[in-house]
C-alpha atoms as a PDB file:
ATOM      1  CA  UNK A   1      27.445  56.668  -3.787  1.00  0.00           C
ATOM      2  CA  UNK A   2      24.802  59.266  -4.418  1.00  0.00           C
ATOM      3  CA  UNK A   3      24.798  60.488  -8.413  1.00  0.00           C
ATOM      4  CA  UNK A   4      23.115  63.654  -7.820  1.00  0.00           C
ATOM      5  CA  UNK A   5      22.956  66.016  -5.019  1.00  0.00           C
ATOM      6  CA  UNK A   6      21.367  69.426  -4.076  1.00  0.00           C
ATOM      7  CA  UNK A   7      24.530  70.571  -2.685  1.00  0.00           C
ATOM      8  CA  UNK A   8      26.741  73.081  -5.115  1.00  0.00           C
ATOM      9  CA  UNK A   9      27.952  76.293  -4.541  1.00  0.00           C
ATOM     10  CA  UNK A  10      30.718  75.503  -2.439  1.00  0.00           C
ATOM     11  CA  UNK A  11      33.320  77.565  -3.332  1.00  0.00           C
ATOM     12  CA  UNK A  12      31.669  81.426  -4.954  1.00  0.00           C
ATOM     13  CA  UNK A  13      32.557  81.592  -8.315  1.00  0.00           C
ATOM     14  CA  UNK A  14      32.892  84.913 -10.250  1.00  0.00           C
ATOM     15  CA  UNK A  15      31.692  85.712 -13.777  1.00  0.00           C
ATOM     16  CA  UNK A  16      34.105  88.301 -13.892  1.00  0.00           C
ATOM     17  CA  UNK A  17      37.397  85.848 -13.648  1.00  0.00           C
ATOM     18  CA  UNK A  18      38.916  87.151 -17.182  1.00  0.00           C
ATOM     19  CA  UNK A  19      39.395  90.283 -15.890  1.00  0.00           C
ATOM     20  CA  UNK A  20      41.211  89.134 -12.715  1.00  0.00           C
ATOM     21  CA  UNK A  21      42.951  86.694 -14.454  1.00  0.00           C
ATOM     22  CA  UNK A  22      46.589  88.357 -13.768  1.00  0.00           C
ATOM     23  CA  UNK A  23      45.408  88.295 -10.131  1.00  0.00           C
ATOM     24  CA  UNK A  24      44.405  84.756 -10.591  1.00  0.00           C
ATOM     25  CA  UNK A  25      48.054  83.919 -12.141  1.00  0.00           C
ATOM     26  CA  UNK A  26      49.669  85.807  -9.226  1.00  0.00           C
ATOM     27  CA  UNK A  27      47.396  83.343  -6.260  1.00  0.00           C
ATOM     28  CA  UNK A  28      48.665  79.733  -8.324  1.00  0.00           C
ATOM     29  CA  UNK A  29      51.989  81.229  -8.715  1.00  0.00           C
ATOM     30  CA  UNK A  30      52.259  81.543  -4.955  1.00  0.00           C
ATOM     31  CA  UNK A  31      51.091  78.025  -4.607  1.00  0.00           C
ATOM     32  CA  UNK A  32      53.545  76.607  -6.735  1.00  0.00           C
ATOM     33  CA  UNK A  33      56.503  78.697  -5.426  1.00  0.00           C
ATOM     34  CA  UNK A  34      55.099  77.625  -1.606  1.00  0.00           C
ATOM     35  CA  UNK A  35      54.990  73.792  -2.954  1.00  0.00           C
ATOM     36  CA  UNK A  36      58.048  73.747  -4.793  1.00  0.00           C
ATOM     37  CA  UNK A  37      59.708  75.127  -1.421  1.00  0.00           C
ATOM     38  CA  UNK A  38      58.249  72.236   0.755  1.00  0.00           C
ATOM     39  CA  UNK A  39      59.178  69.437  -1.467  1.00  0.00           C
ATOM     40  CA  UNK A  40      61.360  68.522  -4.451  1.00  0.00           C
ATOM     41  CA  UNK A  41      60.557  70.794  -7.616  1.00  0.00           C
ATOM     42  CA  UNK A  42      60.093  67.689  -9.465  1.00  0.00           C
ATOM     43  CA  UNK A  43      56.151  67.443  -9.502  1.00  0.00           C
ATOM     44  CA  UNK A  44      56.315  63.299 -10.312  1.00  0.00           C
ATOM     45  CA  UNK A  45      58.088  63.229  -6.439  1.00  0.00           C
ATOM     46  CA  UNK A  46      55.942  66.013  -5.132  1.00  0.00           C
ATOM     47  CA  UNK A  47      52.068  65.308  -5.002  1.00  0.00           C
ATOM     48  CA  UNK A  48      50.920  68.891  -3.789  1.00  0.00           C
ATOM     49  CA  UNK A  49      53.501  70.783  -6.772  1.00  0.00           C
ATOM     50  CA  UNK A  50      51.756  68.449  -8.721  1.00  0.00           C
ATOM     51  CA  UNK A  51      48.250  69.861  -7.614  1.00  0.00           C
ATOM     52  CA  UNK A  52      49.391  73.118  -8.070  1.00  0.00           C
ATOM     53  CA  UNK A  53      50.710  72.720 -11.675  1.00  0.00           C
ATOM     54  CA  UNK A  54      47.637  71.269 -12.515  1.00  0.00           C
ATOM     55  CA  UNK A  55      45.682  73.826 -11.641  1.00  0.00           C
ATOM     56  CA  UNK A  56      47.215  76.528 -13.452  1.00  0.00           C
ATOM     57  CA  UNK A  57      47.562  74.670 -16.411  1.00  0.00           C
ATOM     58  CA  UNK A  58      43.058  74.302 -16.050  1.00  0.00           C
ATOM     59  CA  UNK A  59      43.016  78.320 -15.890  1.00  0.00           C
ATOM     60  CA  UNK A  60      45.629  78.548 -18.795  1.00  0.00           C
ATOM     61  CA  UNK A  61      48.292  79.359 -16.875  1.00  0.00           C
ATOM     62  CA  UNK A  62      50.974  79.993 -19.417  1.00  0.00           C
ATOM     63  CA  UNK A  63      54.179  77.383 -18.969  1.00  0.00           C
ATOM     64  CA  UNK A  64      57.038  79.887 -18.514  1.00  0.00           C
ATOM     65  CA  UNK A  65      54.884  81.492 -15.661  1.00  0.00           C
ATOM     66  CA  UNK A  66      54.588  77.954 -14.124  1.00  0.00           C
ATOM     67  CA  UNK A  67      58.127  77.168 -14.486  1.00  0.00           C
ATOM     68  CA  UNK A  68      59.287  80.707 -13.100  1.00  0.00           C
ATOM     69  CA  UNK A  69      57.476  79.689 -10.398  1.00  0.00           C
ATOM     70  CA  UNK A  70      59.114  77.068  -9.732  1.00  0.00           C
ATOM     71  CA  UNK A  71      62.397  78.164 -10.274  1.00  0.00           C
ATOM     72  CA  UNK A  72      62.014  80.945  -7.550  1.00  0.00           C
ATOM     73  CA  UNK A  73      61.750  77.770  -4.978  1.00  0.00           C
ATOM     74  CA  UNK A  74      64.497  76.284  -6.505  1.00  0.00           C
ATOM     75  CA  UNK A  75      66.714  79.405  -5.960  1.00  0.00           C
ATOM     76  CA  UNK A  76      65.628  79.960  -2.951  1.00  0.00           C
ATOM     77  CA  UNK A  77      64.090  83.609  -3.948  1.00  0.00           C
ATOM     78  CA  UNK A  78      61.111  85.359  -2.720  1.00  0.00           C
ATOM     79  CA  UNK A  79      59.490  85.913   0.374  1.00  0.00           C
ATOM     80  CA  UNK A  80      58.709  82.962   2.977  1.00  0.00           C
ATOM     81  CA  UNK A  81      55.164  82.240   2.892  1.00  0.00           C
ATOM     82  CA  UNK A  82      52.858  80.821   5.427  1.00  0.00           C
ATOM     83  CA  UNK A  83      49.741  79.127   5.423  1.00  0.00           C
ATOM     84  CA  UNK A  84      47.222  80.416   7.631  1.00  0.00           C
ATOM     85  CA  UNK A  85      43.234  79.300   8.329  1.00  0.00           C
ATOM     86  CA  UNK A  86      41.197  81.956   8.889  1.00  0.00           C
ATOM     87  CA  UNK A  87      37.011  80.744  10.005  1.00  0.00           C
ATOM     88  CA  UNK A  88      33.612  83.073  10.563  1.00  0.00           C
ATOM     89  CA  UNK A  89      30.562  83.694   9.883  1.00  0.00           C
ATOM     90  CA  UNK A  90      28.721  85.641   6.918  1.00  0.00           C
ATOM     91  CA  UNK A  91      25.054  87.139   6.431  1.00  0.00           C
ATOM     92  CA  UNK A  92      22.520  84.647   6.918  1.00  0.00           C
ATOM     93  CA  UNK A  93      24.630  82.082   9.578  1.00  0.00           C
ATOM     94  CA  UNK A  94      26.911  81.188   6.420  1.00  0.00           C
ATOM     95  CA  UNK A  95      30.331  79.303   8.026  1.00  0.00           C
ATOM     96  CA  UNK A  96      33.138  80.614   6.017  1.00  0.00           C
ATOM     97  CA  UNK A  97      36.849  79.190   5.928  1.00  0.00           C
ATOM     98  CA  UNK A  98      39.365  81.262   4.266  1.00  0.00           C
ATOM     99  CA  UNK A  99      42.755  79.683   3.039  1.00  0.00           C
ATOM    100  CA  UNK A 100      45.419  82.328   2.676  1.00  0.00           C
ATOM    101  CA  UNK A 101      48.876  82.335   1.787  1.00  0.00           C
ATOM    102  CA  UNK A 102      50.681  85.404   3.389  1.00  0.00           C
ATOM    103  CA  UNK A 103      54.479  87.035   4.210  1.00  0.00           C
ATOM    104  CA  UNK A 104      52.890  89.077   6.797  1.00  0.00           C
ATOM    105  CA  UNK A 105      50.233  87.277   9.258  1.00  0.00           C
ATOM    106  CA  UNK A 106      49.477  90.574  10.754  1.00  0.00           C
ATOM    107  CA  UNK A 107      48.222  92.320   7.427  1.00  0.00           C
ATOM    108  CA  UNK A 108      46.597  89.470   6.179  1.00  0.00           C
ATOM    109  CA  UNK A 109      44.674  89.358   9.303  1.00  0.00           C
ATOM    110  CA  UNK A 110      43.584  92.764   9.118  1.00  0.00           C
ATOM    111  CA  UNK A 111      42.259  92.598   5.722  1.00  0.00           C
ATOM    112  CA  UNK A 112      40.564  89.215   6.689  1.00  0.00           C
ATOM    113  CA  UNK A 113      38.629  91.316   9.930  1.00  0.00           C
ATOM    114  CA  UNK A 114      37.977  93.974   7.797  1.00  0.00           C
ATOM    115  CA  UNK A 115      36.515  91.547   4.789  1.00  0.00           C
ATOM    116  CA  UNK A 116      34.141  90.130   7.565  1.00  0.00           C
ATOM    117  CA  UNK A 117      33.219  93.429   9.645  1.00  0.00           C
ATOM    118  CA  UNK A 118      32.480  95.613   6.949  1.00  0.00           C
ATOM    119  CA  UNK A 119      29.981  92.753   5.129  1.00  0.00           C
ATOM    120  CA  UNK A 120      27.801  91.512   7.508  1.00  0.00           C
ATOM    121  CA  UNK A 121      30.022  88.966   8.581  1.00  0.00           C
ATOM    122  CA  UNK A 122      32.016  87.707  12.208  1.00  0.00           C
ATOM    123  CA  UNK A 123      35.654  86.694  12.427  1.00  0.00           C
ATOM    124  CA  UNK A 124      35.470  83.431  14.768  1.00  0.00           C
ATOM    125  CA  UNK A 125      38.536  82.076  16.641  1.00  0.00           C
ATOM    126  CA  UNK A 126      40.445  78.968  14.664  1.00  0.00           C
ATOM    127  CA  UNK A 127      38.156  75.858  15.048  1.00  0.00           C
ATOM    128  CA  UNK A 128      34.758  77.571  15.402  1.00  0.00           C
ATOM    129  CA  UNK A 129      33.255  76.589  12.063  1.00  0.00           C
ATOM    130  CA  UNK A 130      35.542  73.648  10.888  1.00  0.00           C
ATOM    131  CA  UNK A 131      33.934  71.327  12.880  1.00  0.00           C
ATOM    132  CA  UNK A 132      31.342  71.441  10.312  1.00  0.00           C
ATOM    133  CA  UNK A 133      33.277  70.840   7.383  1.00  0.00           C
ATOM    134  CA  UNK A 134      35.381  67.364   6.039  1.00  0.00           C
ATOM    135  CA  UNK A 135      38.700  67.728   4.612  1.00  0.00           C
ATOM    136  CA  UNK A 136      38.262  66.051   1.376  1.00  0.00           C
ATOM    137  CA  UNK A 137      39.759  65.573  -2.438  1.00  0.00           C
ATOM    138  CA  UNK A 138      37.610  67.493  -4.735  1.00  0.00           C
ATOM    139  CA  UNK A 139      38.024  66.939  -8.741  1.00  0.00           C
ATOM    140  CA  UNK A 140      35.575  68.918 -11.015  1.00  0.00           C
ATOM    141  CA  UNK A 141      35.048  67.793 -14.683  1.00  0.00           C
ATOM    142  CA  UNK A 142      32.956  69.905 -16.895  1.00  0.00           C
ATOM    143  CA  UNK A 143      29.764  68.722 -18.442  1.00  0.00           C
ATOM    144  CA  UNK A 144      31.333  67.918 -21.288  1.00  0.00           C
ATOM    145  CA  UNK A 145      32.883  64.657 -20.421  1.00  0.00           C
ATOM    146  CA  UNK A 146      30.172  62.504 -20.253  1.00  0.00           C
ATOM    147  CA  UNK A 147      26.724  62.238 -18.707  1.00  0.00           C
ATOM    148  CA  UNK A 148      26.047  61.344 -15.358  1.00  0.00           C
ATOM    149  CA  UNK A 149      26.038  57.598 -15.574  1.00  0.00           C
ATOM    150  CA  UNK A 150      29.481  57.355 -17.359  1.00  0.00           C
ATOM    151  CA  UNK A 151      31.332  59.695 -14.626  1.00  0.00           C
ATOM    152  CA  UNK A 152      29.893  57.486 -12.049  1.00  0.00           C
ATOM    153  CA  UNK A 153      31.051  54.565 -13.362  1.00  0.00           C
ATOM    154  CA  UNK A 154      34.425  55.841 -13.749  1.00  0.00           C
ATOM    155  CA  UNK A 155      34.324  57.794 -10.354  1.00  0.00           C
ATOM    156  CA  UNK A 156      33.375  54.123  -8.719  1.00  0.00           C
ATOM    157  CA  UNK A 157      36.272  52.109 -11.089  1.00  0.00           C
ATOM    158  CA  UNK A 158      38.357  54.425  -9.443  1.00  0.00           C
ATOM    159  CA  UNK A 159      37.960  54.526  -6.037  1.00  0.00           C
ATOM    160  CA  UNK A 160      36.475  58.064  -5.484  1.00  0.00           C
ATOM    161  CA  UNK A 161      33.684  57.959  -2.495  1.00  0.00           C
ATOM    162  CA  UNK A 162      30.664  60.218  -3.971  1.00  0.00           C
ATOM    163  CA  UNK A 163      29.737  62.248  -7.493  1.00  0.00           C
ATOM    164  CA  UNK A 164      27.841  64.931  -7.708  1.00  0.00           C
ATOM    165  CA  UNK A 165      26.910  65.884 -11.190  1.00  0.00           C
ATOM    166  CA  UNK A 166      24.294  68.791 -12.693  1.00  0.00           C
ATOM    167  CA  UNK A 167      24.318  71.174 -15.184  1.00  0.00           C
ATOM    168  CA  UNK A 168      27.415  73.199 -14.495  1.00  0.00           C
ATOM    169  CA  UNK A 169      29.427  69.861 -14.240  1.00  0.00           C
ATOM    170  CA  UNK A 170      30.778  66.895 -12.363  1.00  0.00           C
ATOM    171  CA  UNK A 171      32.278  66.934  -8.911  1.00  0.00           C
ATOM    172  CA  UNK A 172      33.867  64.239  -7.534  1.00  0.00           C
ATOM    173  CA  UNK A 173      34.728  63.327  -3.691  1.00  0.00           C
ATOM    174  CA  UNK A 174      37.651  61.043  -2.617  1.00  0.00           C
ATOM    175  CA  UNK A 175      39.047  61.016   0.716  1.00  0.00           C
ATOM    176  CA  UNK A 176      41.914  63.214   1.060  1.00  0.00           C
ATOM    177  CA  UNK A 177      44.595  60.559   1.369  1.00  0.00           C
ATOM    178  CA  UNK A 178      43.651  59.287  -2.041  1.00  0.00           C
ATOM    179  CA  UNK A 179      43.234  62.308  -3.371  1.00  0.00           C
ATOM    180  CA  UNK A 180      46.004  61.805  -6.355  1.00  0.00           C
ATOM    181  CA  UNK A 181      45.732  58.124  -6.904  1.00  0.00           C
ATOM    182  CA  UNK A 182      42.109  58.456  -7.574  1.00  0.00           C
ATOM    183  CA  UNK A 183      42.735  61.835  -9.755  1.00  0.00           C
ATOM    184  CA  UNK A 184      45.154  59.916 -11.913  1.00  0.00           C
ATOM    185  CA  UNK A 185      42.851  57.027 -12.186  1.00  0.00           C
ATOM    186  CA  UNK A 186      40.183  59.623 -13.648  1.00  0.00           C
ATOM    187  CA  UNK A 187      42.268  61.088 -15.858  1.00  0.00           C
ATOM    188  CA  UNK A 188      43.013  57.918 -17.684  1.00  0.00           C
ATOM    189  CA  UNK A 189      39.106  57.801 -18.409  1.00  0.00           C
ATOM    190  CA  UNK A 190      37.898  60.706 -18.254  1.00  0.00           C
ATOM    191  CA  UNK A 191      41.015  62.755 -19.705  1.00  0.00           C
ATOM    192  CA  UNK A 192      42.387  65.575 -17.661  1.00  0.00           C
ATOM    193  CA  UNK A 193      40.281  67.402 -14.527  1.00  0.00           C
ATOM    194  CA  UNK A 194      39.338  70.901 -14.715  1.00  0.00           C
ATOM    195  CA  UNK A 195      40.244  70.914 -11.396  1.00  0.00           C
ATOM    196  CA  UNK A 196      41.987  69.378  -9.036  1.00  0.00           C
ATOM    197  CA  UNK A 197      42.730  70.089  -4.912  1.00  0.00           C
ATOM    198  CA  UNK A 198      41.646  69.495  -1.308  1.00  0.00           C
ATOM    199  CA  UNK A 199      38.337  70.647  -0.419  1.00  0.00           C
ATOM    200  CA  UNK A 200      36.326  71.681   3.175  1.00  0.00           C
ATOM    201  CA  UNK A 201      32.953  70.164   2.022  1.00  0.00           C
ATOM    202  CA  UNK A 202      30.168  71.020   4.574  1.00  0.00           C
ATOM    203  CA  UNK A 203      28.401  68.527   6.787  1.00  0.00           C
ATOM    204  CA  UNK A 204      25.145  70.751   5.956  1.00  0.00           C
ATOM    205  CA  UNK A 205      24.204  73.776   4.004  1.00  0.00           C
ATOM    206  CA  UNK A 206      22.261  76.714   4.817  1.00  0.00           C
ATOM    207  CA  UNK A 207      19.396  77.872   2.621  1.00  0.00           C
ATOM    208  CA  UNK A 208      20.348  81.649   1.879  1.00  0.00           C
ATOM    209  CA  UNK A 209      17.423  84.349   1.123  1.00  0.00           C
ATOM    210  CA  UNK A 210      17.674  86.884  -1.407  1.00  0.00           C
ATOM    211  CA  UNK A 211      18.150  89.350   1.443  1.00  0.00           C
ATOM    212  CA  UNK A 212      21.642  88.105   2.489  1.00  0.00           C
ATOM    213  CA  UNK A 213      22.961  86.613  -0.987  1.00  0.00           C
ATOM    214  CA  UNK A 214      24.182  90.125  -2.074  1.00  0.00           C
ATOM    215  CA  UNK A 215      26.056  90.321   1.145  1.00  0.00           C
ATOM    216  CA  UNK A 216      27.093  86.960   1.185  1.00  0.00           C
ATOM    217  CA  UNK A 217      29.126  87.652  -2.102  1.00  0.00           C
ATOM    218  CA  UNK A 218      29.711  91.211  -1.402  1.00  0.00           C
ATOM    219  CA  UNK A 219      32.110  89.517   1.596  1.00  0.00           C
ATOM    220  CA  UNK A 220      33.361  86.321  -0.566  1.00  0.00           C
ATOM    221  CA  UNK A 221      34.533  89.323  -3.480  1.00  0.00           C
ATOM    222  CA  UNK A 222      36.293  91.574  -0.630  1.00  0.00           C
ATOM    223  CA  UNK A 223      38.280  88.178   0.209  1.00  0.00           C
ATOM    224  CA  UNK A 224      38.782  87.053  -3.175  1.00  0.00           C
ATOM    225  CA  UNK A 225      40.349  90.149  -3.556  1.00  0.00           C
ATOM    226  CA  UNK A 226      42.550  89.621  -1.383  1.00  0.00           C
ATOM    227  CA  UNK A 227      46.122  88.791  -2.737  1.00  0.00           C
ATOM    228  CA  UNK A 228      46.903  86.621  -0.176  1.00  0.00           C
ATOM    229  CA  UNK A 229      43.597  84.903   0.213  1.00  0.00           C
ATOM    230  CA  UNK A 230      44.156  82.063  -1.812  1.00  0.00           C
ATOM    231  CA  UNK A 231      40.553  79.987  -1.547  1.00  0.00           C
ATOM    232  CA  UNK A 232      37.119  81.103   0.680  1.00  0.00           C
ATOM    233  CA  UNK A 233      34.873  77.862   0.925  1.00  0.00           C
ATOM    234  CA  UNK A 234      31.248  78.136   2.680  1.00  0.00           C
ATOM    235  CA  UNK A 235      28.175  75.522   3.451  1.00  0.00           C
ATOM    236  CA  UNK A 236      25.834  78.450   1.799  1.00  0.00           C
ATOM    237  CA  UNK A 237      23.078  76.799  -1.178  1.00  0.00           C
ATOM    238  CA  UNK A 238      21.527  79.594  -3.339  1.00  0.00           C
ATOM    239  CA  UNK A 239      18.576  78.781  -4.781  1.00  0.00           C
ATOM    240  CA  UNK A 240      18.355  79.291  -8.717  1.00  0.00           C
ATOM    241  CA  UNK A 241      15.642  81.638  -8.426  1.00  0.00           C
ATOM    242  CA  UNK A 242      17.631  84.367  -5.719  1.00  0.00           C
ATOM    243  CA  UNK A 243      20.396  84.104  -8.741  1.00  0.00           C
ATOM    244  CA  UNK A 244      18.493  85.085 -11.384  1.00  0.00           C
ATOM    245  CA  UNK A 245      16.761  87.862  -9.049  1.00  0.00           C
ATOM    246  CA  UNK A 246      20.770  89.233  -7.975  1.00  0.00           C
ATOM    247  CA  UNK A 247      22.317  88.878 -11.371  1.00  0.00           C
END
């Protein structure tokens, strides 16, 4: 089980989250509502409501937003979602998958092409980047819990298979079947995750320059921006030094 690794960056994060936070709300309502829909609205019989719940409590989702949520499975109300995969390429041979959530495949398409066409990047057919990527159980604790040593020791206790941790926090890697057992496990330690969900975690990553970073995230914004894009994950590493130079 490796304690540190290079690898981070997975999944783009935005420093500009507060102000699409009612966005945000509106992407793990949709999650919940699709969860409660597939399985029993009780999250202690439903492992991915569960997931979901526990997510939007991390980004301060507020309760009766949660619950309303769930009560628009439970009634049957709202639109049908489905879950689509979208894969590509970005600037710089970045692999791309895109998790959306959508009541109309053909606009969410669209938006998805456009996304990739009009930022350096190349819609691929389903399957052309996966390949690349394991399905796994991500949970991310923030540096605060501990130093490196003491999240390993719980992450091994508890059956998780690998820990990364560095400055921005700890990320831990179970296989996806144990995803929840080894998440409650954690939390009995560690107290509760920041966050909490399946993960595609690259094989490899791909070094990008300073000349295709500002693209790169140009493309991961248009998609975040997306209401029914609910998740973009890439193999792309930025170095520290291209950050500082973009921000």
């Amino acid at each position: 089980m490796a304690g540190h690794s290079k690898f981070k960056n997975i999944m783009h994060r935005k420093g500009a989250q507060d102000k699409k936070r009612s966005a945000m709300f509106s992407k793990l309502s949709r999650e919940i509502t699709v969860a409660a829909k597939m399985g029993a609205p009780d999250p202690d019989m439903n492992p991915r409501l569960r997931l979901a719940i526990n997510n939007a409590k991390a980004q301060s989702m507020p309760k009766d937003n949660i619950q309303r949520a769930i009560d628009k499975a439970t009634a049957n109300e709202g639109d049908d979602y489905e879950e689509i995969r979208y894969e590509g390429y970005g600037p710089g041979g970045v692999a791309l998958i895109v998790e959306a959530l959508t009541d109309n495949r053909n606009r969410t398409a669209t938006n998805v092409r456009t996304a990739f066409s009009k930022n350096g990047g190349n819609l691929g057919a389903s399957g052309a980047v996966s390949h690349g990527f394991e399905r796994k159980g991500m949970i991310e604790y923030p540096v605060s819990v501990g130093d490196e040593e003491k999240v390993l020791e719980a992450a091994i206790e508890s059956g998780a298979d690998d820990v990364e941790s560095g400055d921005d926090g700890h990320t831990i890697w179970t296989e996806m079947e144990s995803l929840h057992e080894v998440a409650g496990a954690l939390e009995k330690v560690l107290g509760e995750a920041e966050n909490v969900k399946l993960a595609w975690k690259p094989n490899l990553t791909v070094d990008v320059d300073e000349g295709s970073a500002q693209t790169l995230f140009n493309l991961i914004d248009a998609l975040d921006d997306d209401d029914d894009v609910q998740t973009v994950w890439g193999n792309y590493e930025v170095s520290d030094e291209v950050m500082e130079k973009l921000s």
